[in-house]
C-alpha atoms as a PDB file:
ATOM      1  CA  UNK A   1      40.958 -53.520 -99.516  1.00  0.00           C
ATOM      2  CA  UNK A   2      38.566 -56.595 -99.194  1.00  0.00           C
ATOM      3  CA  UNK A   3      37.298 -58.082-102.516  1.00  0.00           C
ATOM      4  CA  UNK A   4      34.886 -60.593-100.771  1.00  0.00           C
ATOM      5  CA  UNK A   5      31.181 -59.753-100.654  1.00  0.00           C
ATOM      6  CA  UNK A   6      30.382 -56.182-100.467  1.00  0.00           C
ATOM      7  CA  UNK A   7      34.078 -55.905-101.716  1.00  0.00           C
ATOM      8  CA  UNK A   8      33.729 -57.592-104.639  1.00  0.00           C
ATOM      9  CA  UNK A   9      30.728 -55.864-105.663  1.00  0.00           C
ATOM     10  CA  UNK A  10      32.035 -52.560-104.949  1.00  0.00           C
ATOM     11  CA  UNK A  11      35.268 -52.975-106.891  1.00  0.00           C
ATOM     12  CA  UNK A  12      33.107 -54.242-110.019  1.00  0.00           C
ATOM     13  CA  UNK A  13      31.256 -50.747-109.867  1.00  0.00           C
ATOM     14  CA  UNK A  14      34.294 -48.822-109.713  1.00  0.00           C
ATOM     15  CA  UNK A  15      35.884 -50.548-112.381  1.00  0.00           C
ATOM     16  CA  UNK A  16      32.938 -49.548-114.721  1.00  0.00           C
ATOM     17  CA  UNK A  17      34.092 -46.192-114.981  1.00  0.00           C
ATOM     18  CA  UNK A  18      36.113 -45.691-118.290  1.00  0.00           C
ATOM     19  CA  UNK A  19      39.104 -43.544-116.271  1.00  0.00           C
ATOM     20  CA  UNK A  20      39.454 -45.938-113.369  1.00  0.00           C
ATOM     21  CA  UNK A  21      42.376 -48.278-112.594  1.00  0.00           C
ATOM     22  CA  UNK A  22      43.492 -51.172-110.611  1.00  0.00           C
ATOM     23  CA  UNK A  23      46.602 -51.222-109.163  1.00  0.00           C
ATOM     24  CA  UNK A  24      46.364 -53.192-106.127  1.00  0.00           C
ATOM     25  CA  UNK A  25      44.529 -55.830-104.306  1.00  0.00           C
ATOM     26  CA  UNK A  26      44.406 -56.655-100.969  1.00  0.00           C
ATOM     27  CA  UNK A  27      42.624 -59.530 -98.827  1.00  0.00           C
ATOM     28  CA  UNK A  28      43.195 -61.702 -96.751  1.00  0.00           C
ATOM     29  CA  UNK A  29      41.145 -64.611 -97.780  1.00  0.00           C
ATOM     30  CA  UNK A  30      43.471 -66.182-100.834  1.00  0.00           C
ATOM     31  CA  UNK A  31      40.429 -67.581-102.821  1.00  0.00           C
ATOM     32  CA  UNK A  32      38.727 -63.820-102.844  1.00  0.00           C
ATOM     33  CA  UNK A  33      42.639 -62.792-104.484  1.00  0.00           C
ATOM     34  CA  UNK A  34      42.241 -65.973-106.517  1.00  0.00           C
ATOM     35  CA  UNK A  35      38.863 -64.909-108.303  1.00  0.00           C
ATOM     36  CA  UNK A  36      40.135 -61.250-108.165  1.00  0.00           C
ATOM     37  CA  UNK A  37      43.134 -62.195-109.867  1.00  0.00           C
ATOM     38  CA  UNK A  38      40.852 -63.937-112.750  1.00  0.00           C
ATOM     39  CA  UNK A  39      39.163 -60.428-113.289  1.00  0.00           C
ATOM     40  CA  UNK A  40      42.134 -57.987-113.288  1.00  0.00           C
ATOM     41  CA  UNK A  41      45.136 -59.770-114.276  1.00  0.00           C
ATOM     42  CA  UNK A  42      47.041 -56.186-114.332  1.00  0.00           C
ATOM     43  CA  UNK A  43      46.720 -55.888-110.677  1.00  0.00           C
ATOM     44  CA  UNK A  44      49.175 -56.622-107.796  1.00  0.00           C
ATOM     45  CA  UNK A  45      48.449 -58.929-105.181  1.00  0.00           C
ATOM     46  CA  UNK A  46      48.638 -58.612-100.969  1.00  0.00           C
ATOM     47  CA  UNK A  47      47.013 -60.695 -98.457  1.00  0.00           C
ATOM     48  CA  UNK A  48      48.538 -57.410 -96.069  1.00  0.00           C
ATOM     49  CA  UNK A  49      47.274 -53.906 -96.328  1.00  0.00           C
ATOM     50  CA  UNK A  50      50.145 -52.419 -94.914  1.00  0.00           C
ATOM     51  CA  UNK A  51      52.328 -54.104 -97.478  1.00  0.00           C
ATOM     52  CA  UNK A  52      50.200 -52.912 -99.984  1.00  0.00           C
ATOM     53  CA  UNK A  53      50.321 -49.369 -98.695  1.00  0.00           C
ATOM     54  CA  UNK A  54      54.179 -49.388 -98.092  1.00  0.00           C
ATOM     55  CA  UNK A  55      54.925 -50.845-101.625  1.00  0.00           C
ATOM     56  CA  UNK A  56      52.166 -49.087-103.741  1.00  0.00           C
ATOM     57  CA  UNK A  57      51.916 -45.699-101.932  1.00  0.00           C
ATOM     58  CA  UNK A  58      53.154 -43.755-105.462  1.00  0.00           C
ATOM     59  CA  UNK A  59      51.168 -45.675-107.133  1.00  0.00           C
ATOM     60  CA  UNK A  60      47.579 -44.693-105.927  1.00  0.00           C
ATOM     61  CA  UNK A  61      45.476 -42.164-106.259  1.00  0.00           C
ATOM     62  CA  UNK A  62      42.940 -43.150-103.854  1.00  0.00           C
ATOM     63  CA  UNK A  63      41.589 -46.590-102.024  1.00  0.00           C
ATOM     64  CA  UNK A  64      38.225 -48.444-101.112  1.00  0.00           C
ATOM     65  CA  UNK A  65      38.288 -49.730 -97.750  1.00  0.00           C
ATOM     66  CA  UNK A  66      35.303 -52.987 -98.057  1.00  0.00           C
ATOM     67  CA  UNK A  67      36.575 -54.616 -94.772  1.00  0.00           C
ATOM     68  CA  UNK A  68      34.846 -55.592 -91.888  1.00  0.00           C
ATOM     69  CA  UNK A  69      33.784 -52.433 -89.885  1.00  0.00           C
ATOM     70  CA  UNK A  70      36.640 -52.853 -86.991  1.00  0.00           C
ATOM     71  CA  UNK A  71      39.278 -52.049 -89.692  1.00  0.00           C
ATOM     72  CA  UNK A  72      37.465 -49.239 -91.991  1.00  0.00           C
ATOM     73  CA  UNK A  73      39.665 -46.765 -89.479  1.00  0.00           C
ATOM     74  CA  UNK A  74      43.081 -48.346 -89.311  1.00  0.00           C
ATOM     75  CA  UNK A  75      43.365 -49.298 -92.861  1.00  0.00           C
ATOM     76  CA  UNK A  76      41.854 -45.613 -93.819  1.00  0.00           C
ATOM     77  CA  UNK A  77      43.639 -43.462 -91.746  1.00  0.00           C
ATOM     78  CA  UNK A  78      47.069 -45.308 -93.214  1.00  0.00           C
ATOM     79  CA  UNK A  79      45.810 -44.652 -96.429  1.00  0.00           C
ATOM     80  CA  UNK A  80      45.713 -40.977 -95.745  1.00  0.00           C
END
């Protein structure tokens, strides 16, 4: 959740490791999902974390949460 910024860079370390995979994107900013989009293809899309979470629930095995601070809680607590 957030590929802007610190986002960005964190999803680009996780996506080093050989047994990782990217099932979803989320952000709201469409020209962060635009240049995500151009670096995992495979991925789905959402400008809405909780439509992400209601649609890809059995589809993750865990998140990152690279939001502004305010929403590190609401968005990880859903995820849980």
């Amino acid at each position: 959740f957030g590929v802007g910024g610190q986002g960005e860079s964190d999803l680009g370390d996780l996506a080093k490791h050989p047994m990782f995979e990217v099932v979803a994107i989320c952000d709201v900013d469409t020209n962060h999902l635009e240049q995500a989009k151009k670096r995992y293809p495979g991925a789905k899309f959402y400008q809405d974390w909780r439509e992400l979470l209601a649609k890809e629930a059995d589809n993750i095995d865990s998140v990152n949460v690279s939001t502004p601070d305010h929403m590190h809680g609401p968005i990880g607590m859903a995820a849980l």
